[in-house]
Protein backbone atom coordinates (compact mmCIF):
# COMPACT_ATOMS: atom_id res chain seq x y z
CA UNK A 1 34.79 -15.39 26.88
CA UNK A 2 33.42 -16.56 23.64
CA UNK A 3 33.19 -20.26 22.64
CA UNK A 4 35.52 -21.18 19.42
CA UNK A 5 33.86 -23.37 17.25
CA UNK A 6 29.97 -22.29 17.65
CA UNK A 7 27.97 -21.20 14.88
CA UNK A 8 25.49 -18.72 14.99
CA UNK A 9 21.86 -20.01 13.51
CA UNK A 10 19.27 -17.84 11.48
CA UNK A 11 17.54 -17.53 14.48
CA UNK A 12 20.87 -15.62 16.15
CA UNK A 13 21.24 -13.92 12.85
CA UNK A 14 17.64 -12.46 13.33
CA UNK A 15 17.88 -11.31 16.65
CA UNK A 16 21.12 -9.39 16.08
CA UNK A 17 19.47 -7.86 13.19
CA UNK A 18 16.12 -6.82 14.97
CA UNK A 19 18.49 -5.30 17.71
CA UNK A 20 20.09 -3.57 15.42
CA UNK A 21 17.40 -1.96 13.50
CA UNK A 22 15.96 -0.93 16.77
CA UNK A 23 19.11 0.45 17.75
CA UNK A 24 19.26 2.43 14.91
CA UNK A 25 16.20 4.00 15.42
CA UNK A 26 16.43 4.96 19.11
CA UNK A 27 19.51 6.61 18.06
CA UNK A 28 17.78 8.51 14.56
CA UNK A 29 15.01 9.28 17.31
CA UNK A 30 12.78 7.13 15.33
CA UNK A 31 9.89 5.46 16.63
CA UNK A 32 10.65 1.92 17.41
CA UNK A 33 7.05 0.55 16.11
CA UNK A 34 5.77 1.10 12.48
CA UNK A 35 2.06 1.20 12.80
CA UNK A 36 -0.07 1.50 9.48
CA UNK A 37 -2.74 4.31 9.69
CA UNK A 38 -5.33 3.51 6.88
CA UNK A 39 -7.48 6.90 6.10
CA UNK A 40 -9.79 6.04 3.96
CA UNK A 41 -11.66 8.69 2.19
CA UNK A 42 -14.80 8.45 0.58
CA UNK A 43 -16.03 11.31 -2.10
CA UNK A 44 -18.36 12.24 -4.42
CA UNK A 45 -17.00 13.79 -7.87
CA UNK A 46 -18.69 16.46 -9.42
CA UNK A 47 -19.77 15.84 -13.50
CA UNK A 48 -17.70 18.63 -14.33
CA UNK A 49 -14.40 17.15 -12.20
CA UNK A 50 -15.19 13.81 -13.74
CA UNK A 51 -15.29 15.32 -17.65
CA UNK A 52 -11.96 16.64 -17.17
CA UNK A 53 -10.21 13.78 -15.87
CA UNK A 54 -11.54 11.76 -18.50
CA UNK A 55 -10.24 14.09 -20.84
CA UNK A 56 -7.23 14.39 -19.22
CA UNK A 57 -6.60 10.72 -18.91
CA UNK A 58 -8.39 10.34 -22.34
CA UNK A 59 -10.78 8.04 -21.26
CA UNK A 60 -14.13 6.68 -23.56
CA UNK A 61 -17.00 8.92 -21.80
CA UNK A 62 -19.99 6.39 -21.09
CA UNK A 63 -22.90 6.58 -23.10
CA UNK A 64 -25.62 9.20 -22.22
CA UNK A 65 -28.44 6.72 -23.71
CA UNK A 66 -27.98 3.41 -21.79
CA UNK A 67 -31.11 0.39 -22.70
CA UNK A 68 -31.43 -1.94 -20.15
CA UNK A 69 -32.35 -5.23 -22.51
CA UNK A 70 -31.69 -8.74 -22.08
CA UNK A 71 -30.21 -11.19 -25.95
CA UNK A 72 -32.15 -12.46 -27.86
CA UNK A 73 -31.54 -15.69 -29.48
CA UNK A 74 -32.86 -16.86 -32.86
């Protein structure tokens, strides 16, 4: 038998709603737990691969004759 005059906190509130989501999944045949996967993939891009998506993407291409040099103040 429920109780008149009782209010229901955020903490109540929360716990209803976490039951619910899970419900909701079970019954989708979801998995109850999100995990995050992180695949990271590391690649080299060819010269040619990287000339097209720069022109693709209209990128400045980087200078062929770079100078390593330091200012000089007068």
């Amino acid at each position: 038998m429920a109780q008149v005059g009782t209010d229901v906190g955020f903490e109540g509130m929360a716990r209803m709603l976490d039951l619910a989501f899970k419900l909701k999944q079970f019954a989708a045949g979801m998995p109850s737990e999100i995990k995050e996967v992180h695949t990271l993939q590391v690649g080299n891009v060819s010269i040619e691969w990287e000339e097209l998506i720069r022109k693709a993407y209209q990128m400045a291409t980087p200078p062929t004759n770079v100078v390593d040099g330091h200012d000089v103040k007068p």
